[in-house]
Protein backbone atom coordinates (compact mmCIF):
# COMPACT_ATOMS: atom_id res chain seq x y z
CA UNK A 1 -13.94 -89.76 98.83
CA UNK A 2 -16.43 -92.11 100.85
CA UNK A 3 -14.27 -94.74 99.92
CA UNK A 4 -11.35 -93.64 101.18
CA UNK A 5 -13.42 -93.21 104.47
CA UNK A 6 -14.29 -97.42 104.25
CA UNK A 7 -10.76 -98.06 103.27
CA UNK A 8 -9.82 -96.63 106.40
CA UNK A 9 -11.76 -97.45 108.88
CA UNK A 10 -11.40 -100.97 107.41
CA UNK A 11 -7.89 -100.97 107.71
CA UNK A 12 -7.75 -99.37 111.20
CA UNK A 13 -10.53 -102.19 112.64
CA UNK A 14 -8.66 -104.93 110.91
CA UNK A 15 -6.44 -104.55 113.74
CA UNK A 16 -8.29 -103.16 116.23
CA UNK A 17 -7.41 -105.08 119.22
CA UNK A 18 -3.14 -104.42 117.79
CA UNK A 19 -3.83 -100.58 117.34
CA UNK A 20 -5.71 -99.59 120.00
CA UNK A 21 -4.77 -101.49 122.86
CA UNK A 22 -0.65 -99.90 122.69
CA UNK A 23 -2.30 -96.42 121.50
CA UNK A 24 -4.40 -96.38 124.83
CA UNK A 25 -1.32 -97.30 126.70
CA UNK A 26 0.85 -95.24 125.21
CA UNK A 27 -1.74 -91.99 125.38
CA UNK A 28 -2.39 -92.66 128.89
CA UNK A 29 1.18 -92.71 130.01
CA UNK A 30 1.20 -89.11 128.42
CA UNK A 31 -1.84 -87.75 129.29
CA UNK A 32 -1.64 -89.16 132.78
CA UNK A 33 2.46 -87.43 133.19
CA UNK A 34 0.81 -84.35 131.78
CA UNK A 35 -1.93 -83.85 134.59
CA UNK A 36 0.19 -84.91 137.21
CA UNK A 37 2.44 -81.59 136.65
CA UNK A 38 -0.50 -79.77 137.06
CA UNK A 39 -1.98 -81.95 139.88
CA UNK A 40 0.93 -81.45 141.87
CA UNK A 41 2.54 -78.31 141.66
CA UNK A 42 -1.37 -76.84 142.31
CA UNK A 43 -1.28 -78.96 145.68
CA UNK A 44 2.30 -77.71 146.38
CA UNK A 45 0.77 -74.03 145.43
CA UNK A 46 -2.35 -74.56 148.11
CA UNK A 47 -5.23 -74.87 145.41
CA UNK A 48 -7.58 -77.02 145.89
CA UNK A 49 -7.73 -79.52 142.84
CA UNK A 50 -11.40 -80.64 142.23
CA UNK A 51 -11.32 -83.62 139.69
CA UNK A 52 -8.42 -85.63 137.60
CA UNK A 53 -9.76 -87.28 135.15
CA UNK A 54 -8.35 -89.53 132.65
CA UNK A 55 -10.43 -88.88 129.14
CA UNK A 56 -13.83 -86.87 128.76
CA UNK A 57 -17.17 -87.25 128.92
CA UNK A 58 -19.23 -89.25 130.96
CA UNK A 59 -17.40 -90.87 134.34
CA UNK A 60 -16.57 -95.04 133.87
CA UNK A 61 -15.07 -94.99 137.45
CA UNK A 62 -13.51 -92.95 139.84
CA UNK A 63 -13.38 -92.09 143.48
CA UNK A 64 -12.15 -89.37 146.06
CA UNK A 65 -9.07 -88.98 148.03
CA UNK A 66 -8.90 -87.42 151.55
CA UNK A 67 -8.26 -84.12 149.74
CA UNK A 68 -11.97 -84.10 148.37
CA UNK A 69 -10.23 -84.57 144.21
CA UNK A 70 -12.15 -86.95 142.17
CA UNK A 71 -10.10 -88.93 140.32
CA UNK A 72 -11.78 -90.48 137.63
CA UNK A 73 -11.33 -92.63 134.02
CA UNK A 74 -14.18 -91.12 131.51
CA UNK A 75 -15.83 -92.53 128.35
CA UNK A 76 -13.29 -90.69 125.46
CA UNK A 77 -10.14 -91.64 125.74
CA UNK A 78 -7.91 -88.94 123.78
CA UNK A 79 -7.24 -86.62 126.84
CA UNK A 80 -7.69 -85.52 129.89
CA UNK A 81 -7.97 -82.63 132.29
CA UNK A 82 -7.23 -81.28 136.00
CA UNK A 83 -10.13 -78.69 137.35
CA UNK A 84 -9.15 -76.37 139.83
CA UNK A 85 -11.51 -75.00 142.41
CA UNK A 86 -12.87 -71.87 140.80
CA UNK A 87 -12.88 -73.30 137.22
CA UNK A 88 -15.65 -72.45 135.61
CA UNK A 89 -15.00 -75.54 132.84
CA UNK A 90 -11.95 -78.16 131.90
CA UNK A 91 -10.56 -75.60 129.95
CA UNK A 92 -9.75 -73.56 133.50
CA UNK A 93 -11.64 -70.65 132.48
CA UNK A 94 -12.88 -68.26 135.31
CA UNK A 95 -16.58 -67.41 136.05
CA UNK A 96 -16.53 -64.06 137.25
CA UNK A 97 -19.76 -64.29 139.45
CA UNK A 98 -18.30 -67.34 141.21
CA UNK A 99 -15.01 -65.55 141.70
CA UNK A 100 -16.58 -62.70 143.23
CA UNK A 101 -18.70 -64.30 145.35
CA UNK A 102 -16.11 -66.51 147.30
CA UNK A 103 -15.46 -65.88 150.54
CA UNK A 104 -12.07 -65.37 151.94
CA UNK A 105 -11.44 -68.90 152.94
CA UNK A 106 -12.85 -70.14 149.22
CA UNK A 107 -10.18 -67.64 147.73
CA UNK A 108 -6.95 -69.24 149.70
CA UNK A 109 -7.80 -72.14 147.75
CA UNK A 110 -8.91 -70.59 144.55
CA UNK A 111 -6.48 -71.09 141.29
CA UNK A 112 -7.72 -67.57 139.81
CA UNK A 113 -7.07 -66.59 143.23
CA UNK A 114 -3.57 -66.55 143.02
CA UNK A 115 -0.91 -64.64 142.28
CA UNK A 116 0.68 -64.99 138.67
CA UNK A 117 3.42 -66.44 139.26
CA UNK A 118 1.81 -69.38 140.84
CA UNK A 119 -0.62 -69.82 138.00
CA UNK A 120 1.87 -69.79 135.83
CA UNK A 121 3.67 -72.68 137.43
CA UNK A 122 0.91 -74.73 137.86
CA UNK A 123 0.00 -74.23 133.79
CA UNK A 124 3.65 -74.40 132.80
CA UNK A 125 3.95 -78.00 135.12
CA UNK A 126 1.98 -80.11 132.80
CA UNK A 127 4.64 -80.01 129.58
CA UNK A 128 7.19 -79.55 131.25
CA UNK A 129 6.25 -83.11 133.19
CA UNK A 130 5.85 -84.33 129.52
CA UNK A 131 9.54 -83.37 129.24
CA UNK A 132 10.30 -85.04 132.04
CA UNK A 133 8.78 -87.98 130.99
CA UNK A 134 10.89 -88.46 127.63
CA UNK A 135 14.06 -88.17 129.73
CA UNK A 136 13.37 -90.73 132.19
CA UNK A 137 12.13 -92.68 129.98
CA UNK A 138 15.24 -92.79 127.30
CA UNK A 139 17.64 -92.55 130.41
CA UNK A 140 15.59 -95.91 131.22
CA UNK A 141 15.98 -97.49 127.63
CA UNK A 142 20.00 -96.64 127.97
CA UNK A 143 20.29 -97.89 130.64
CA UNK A 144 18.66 -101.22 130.92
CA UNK A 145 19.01 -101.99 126.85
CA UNK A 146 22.10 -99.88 126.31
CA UNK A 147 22.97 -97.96 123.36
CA UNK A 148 23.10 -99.63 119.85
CA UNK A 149 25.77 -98.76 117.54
CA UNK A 150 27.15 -99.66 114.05
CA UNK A 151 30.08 -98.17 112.46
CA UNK A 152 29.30 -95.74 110.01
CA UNK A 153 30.82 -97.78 106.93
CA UNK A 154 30.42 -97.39 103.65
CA UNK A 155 29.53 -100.90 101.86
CA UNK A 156 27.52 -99.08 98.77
CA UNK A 157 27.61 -96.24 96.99
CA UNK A 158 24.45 -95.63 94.82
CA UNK A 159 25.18 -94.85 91.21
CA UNK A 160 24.24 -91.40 90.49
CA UNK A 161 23.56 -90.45 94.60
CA UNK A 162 25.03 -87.16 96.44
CA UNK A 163 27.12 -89.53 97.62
CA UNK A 164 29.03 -90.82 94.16
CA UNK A 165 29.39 -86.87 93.53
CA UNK A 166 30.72 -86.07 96.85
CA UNK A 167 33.72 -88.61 96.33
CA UNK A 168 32.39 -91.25 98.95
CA UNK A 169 33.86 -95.50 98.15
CA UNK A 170 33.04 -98.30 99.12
CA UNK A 171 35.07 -98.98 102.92
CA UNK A 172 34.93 -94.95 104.18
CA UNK A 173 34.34 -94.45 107.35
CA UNK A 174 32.43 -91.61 108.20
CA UNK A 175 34.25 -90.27 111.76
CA UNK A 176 32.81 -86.57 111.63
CA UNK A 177 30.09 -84.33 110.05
CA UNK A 178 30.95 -80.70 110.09
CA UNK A 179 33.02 -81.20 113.31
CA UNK A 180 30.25 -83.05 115.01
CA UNK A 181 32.08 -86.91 115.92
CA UNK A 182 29.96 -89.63 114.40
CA UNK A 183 29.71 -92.87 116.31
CA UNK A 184 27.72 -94.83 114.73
CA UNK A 185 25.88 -95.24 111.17
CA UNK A 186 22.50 -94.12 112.90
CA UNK A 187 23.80 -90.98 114.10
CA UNK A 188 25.51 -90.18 110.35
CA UNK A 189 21.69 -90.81 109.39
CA UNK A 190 20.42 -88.44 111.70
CA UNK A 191 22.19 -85.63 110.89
CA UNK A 192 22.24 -86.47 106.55
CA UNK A 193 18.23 -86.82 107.28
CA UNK A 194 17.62 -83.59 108.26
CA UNK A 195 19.78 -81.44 106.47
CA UNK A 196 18.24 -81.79 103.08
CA UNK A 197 19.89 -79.22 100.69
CA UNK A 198 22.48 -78.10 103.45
CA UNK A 199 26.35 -78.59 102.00
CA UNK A 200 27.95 -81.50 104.98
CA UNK A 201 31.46 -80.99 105.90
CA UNK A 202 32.36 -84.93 106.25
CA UNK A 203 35.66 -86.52 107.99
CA UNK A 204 36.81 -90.06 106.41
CA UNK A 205 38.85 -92.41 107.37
CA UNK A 206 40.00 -94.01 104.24
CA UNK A 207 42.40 -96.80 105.20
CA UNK A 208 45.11 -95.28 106.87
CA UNK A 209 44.00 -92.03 105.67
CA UNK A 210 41.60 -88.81 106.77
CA UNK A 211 39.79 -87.61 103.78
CA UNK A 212 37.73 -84.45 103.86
CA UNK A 213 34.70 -84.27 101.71
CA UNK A 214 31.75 -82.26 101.05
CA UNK A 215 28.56 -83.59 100.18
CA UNK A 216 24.54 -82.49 100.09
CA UNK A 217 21.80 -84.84 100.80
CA UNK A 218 18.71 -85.16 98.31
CA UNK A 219 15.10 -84.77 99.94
CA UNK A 220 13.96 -87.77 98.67
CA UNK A 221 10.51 -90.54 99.71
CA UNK A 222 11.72 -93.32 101.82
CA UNK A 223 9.55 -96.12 102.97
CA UNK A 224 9.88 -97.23 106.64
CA UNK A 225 9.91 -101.30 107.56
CA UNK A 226 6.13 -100.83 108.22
CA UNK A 227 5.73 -98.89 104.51
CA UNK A 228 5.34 -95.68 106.25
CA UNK A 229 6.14 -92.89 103.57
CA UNK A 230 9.00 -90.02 104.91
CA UNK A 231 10.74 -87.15 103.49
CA UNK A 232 14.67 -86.77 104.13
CA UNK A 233 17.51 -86.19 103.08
CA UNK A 234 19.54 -89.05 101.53
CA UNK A 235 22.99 -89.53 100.71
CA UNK A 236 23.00 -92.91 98.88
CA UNK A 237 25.39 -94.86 100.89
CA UNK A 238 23.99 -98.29 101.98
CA UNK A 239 25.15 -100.10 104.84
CA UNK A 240 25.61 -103.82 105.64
CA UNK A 241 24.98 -105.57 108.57
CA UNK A 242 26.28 -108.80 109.41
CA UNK A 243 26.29 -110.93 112.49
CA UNK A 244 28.54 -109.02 114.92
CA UNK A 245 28.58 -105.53 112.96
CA UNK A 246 26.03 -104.52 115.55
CA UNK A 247 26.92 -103.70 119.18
CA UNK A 248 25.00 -102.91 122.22
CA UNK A 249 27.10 -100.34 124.62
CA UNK A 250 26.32 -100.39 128.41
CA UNK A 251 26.74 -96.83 129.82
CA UNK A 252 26.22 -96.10 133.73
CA UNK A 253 23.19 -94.67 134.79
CA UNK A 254 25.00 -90.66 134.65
CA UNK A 255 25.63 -91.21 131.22
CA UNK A 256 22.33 -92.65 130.52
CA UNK A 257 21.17 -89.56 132.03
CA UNK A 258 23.02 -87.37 129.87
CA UNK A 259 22.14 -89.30 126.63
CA UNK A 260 18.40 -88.92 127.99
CA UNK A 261 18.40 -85.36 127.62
CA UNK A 262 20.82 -85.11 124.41
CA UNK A 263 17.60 -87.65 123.05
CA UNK A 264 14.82 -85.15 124.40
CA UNK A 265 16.39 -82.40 122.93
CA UNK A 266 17.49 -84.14 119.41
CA UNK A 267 13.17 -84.52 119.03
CA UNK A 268 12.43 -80.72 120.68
CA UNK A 269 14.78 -79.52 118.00
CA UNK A 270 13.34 -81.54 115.08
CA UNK A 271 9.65 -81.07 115.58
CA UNK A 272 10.47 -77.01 115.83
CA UNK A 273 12.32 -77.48 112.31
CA UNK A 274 9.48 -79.28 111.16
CA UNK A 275 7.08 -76.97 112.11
CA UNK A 276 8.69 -74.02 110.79
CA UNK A 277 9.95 -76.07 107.56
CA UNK A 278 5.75 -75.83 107.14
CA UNK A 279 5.29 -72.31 107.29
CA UNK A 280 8.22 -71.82 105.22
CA UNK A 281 7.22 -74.01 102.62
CA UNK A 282 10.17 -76.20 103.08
CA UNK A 283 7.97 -79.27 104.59
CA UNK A 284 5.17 -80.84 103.53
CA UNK A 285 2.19 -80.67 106.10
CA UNK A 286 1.25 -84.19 105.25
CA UNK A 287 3.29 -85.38 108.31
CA UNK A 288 1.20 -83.85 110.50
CA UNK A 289 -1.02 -86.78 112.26
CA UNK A 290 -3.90 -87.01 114.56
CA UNK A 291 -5.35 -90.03 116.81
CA UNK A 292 -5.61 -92.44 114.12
CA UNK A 293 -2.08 -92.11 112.67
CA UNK A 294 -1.09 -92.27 116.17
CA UNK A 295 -3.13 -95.46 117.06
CA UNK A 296 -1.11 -97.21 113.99
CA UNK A 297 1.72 -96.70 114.30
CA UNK A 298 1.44 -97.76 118.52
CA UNK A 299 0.18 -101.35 116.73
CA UNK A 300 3.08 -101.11 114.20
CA UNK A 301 5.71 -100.32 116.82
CA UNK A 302 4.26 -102.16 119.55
CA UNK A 303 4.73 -105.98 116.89
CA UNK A 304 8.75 -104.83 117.48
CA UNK A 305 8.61 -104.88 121.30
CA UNK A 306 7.75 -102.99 124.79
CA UNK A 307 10.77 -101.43 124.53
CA UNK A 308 9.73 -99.82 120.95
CA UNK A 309 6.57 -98.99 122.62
CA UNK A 310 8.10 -97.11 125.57
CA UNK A 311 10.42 -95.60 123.12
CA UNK A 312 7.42 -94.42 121.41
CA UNK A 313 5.54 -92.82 124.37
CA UNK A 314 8.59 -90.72 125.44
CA UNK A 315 8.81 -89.31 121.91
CA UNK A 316 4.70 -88.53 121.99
CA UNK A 317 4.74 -87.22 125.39
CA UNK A 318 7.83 -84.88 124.34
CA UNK A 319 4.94 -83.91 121.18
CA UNK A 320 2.34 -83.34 123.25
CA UNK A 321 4.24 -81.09 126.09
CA UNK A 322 5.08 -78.97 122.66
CA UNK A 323 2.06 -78.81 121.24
CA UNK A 324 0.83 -77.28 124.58
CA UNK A 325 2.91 -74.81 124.52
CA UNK A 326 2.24 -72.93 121.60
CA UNK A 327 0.52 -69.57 122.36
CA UNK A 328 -2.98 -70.59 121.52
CA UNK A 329 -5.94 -69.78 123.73
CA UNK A 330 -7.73 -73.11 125.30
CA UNK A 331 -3.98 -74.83 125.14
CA UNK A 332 -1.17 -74.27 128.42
CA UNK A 333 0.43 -71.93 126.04
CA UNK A 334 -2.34 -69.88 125.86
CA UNK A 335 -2.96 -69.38 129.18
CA UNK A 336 0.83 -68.43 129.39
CA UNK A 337 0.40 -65.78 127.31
CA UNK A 338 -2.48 -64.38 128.98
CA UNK A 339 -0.59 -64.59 132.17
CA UNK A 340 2.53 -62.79 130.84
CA UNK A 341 0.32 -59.80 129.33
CA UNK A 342 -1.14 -59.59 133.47
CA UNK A 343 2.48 -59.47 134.53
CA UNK A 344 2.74 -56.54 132.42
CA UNK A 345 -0.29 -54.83 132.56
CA UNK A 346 -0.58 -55.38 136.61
CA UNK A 347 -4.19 -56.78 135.80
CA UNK A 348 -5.72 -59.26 134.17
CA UNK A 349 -7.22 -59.04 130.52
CA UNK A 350 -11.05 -58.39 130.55
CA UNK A 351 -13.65 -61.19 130.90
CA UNK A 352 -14.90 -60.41 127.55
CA UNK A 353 -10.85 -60.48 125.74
CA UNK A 354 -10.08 -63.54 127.51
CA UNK A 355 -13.66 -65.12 126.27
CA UNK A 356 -12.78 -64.32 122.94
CA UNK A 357 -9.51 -65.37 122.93
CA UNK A 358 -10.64 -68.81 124.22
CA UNK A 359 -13.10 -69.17 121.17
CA UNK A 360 -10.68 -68.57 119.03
CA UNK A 361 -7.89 -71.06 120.57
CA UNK A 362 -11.05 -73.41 120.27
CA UNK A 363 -11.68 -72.78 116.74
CA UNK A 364 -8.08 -73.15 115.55
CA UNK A 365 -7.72 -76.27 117.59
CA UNK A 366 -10.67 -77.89 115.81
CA UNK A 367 -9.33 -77.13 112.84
CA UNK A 368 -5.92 -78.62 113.65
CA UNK A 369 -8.07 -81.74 114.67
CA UNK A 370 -9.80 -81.64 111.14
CA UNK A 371 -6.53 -81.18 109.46
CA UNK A 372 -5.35 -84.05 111.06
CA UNK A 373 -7.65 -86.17 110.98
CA UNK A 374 -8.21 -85.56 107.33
CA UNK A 375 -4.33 -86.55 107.00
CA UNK A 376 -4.81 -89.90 108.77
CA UNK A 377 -7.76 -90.77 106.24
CA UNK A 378 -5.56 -90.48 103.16
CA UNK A 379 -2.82 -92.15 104.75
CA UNK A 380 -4.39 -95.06 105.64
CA UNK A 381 -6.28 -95.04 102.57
CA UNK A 382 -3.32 -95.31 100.90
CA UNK A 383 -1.26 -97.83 103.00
């Protein structure tokens, strides 16, 4: 195994300056979105935010605003946090000797001062800015770049494929997939990707001719442009592009809007399949990456363009507002939870329930971290 640990971290600092320089910018677009949810709606909420910081660990820089918040960039980069006056850590848990020893005037501005529903909000800001994010930011791409399409022609059939047994030839057009209207060969891939196994309903046009067939993808191995391995489903139908088969179409800034979301969703939707695909058994929990996988493929995408790189942050930050809202102590989620049980119970959980529950939220989130970090080795080792 100590190889694969060389191998690596070989092939990570080969390209250090092209992996971590975009994974640093991307990560801090996110991180920095994230906070500001929090930042703001616990300034619009009247608590008083003690520090923003950018990372953990020891300060780099920083300074204060009028409001008394330091705002600071700190020595590990894969983060960051927003304290709240009463926080007892950056994890916002309580101290129940400070709490009870404010004075009136300290509580006004207190987070575990406040109601629940406040507390909530302020918790629930942070992904849901993440969300945010990802749909200005594709609304952006749409709008400036416009939205690529190719029509979804048939120019191969493989010998043997789902396709050659579903009836498919060479000059179909795919117009529909179970009612759904196809515009353009990406979107036909989108939809055959994830629906490995499923039966497709598919609407042809076949000359002058609709033809309705029915066809199931294979899971199969493919092998992105960078050699990144992936498991979906695959028809066997090959399409190619020549000079003027692609087109670029420029949509007004309400569409773009509207295509933002539809994007933001499309990724919501497939990372939840994913996910439960894993505790089903149905999905390999290879896939899942940590920091490292992340930091290549920012190099990877970032050698296509900004645009790619962009593209990339909105569909991180749209992972990372998910991943903070599962129900797990120490993550947004889990505070959520604890909230809702207070709405319900008309009282907090004890001290000693809600310690407990934060060590183990910690302990499955280091796990996660091993898990995925332990994924990243053996991907890299073998790439």
């Amino acid at each position: 195994m100590s190889e694969f640990f060389l191998h690596s971290f070989n092939t990570l600092g080969h390209g250090f300056i092209g992996y971590i320089i975009p994974f640093l910018f991307v990560l801090t677009i996110v991180v920095f979105f994230h906070e500001l949810g929090h930042f703001l709606v616990a300034r619009w909420a009247g608590v008083k935010v003690l520090t923003f910081s950018l990372g953990f660990g020891p300060e780099l820089v920083g300074f204060n605003d009028r409001h008394g918040t330091r705002w600071k960039i700190s020595a590990v980069p894969l983060g960051g946090y927003v304290k709240f006056f009463g926080d007892d850590s950056e994890a916002s848990t309580p101290s129940s000797e400070t709490l009870s020893a404010m004075t009136e005037e300290e509580r006004a501005g207190s987070f575990h001062h406040k109601k629940v529903g406040p507390r909530a909000a302020i918790v629930a800001a942070g992904p849901i800015a993440n969300f945010i994010l990802a749909i200005v930011i594709f609304t952006g791409l749409f709008t400036f770049f416009g939205k690529p399409s190719t029509s979804a022609r048939v120019d191969k059939v493989e010998v043997g494929s789902a396709a050659a047994a579903a009836g498919f030839q060479v000059g179909d057009v795919v117009t529909a997939i179970n009612g759904e209207a196809i515009e353009s060969f990406s979107d036909m891939q989108r939809i055959v990707g994830i629906n490995a196994g499923d039966q497709l309903s598919f609407t042809i046009k076949r000359g002058d001719s609709t033809v309705q067939l029915q066809g199931t993808p294979e899971l199969k191995e493919v092998k992105d442009p960078f050699g990144n391995a992936h498991r979906i489903g695959v028809l066997g139908i090959t399409r190619a592009t020549s000079p003027g088969d692609v087109t670029t179409e420029r949509v007004n800034p309400a569409t773009a809007l509207w295509l933002g979301v539809k994007e933001t969703w499309f990724v919501i939707d497939r990372t939840l399949a994913y996910i439960g695909g894993v505790f089903t058994g149905r999905e390999a929990a290879d896939q899942v990456g940590g920091p490292l996988r992340i930091a290549q493929i920012s190099g990877q995408v970032a050698s296509i363009g900004l645009a790619a790189l962009i593209h990339l942050a909105a569909v991180l930050s749209i992972s990372i507002g998910l991943l903070n809202l599962f129900p797990v102590p120490l993550l947004d989620g889990g505070h959520l939870l604890f909230y809702a049980v207070e709405a319900v119970r008309g009282r907090p959980l004890s001290d000693r329930a809600q310690e407990m529950g934060f060590r183990i939220g910690l302990g499955l989130v280091l796990m996660l971290m091993v898990f995925a970090t332990y994924n990243d080795i053996l991907h890299l080792a073998a790439s």
